[in-house]
Protein backbone atom coordinates (compact mmCIF):
# COMPACT_ATOMS: atom_id res chain seq x y z
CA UNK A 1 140.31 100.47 97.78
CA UNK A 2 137.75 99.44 100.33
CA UNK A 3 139.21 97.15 103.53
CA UNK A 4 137.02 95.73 106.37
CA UNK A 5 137.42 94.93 109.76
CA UNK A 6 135.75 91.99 111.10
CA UNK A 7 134.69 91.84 114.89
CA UNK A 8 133.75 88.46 116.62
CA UNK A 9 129.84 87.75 115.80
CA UNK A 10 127.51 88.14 118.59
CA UNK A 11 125.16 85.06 119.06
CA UNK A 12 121.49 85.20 120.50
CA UNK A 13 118.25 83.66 120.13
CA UNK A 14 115.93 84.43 117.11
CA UNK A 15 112.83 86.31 118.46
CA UNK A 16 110.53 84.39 116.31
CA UNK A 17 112.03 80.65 116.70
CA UNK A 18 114.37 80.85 119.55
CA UNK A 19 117.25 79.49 117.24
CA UNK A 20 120.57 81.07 117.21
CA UNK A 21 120.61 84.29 115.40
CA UNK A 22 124.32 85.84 114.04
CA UNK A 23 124.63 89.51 114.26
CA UNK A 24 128.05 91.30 112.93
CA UNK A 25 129.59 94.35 113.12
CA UNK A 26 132.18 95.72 110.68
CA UNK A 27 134.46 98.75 109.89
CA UNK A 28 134.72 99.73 105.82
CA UNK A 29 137.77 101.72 105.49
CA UNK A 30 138.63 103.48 102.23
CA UNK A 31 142.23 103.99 101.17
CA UNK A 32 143.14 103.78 104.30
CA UNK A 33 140.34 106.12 106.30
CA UNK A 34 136.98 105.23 108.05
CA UNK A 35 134.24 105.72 105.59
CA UNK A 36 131.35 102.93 107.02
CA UNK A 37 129.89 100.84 109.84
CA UNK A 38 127.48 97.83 108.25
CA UNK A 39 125.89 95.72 110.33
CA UNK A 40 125.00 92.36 109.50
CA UNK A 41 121.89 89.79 111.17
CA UNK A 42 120.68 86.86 110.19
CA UNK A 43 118.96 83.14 112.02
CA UNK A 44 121.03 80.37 110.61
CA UNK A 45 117.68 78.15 110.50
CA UNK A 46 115.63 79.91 108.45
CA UNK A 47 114.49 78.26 105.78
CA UNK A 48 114.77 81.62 103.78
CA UNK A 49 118.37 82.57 103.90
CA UNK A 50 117.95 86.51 104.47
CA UNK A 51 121.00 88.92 105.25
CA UNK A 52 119.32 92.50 106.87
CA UNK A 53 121.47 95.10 107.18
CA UNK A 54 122.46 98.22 107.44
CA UNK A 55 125.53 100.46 106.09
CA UNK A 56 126.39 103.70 107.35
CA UNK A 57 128.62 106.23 105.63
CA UNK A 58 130.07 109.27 105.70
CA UNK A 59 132.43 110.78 108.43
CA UNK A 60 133.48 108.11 111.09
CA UNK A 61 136.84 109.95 112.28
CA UNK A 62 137.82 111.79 115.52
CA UNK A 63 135.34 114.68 115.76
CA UNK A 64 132.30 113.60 113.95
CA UNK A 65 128.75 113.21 114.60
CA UNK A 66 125.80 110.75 113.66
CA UNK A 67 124.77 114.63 111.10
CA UNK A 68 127.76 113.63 109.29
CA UNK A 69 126.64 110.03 108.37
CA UNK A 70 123.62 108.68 106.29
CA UNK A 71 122.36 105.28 106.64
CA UNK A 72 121.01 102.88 103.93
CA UNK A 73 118.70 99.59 105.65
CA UNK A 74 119.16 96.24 102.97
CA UNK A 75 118.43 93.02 102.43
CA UNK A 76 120.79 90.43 100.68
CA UNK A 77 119.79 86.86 99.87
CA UNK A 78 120.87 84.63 96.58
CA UNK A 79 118.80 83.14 93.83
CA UNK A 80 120.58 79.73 91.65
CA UNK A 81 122.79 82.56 90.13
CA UNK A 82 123.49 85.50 91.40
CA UNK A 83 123.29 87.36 95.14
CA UNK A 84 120.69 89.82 95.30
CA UNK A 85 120.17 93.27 97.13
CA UNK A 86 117.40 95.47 97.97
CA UNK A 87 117.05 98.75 99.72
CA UNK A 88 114.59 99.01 102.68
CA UNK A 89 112.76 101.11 104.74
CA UNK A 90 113.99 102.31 108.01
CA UNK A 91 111.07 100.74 110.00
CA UNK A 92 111.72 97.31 108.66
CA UNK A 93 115.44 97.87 109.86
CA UNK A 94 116.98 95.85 113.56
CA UNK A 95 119.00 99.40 113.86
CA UNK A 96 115.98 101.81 113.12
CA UNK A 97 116.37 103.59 116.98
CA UNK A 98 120.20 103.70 117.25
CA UNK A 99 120.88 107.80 116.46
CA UNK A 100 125.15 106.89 116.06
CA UNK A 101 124.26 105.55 112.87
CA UNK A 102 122.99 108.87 111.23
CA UNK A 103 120.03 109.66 109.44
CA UNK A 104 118.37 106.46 107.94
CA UNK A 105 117.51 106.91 104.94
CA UNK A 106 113.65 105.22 103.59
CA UNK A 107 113.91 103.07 100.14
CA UNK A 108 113.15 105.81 97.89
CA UNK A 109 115.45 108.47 99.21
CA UNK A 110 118.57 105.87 99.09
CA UNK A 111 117.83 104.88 95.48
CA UNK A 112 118.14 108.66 94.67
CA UNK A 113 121.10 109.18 97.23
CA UNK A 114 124.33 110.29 95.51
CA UNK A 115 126.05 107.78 97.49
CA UNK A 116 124.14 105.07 96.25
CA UNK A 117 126.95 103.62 94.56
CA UNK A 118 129.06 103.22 97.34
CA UNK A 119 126.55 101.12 99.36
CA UNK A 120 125.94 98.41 96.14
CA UNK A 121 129.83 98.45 96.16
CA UNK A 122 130.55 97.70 99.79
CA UNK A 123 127.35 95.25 99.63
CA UNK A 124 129.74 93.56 96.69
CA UNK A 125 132.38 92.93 99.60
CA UNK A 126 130.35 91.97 101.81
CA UNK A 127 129.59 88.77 99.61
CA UNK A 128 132.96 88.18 98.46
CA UNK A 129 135.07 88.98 101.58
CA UNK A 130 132.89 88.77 104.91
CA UNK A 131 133.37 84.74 105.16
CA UNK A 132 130.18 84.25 107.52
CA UNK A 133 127.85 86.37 105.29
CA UNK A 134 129.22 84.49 102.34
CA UNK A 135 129.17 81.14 104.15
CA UNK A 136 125.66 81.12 105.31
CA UNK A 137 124.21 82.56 101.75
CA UNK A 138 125.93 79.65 100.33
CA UNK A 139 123.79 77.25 102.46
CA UNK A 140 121.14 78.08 100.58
């Protein structure tokens, strides 16, 4: 069973427009235990309502190090139907420098990456429980 923790958004100005941009920071625990950190940015005027992100996985307890954790870079936005998700590559990732996160991973090693199917299932969460993600997708 996967639980998040949702911090206060941090608000700043878009580099491109210089309108407010939303950036979030959550805790995925996992019956109970720390098992990811995904980060969440997007401008609420864009005319393209984009989600990047990034989720990071593995071992987040006492005595761990950004070697025990792999990161995956996405994008989420929504069609008429349905939300959609796509891998990226590191370089097109906000978080690409910060080491804490672990090694990030490049589009075609993450589609290959055994724990693939825990980062489409906490990026099904993400739409249904984090309120602002799901709020600003639904502007759209």
């Amino acid at each position: 069973m996967i639980e998040i923790e949702f911090e206060n958004p941090t608000v700043d100005k878009c580099a491109c427009c210089g309108e407010e941009m939303v950036t979030l920071t959550r805790f995925v625990y996992q019956d109970g235990d720390a098992f990811a950190v995904y980060y969440a940015k997007f401008t609420k005027s864009h005319k393209d309502r984009v989600v990047h992100g990034l989720i990071s996985v593995g071992g987040w307890g006492e005595g761990t190090t950004p070697r025990d954790r792999i990161a995956f870079p996405f994008v989420i936005w929504t069609n008429a139907e349905n939300y959609q998700v796509t891998l990226t590559d590191k370089e097109k990732s906000p978080w690409k420098d910060i080491e804490l996160l672990g090694q990030i991973l490049d589009r075609h090693e993450a589609l290959v990456h055994p724990w693939l199917k825990d980062i489409f299932h906490i990026t099904d969460h993400l739409v249904a429980d984090d309120k602002i993600i799901a709020d600003y997708l639904a502007k759209g």
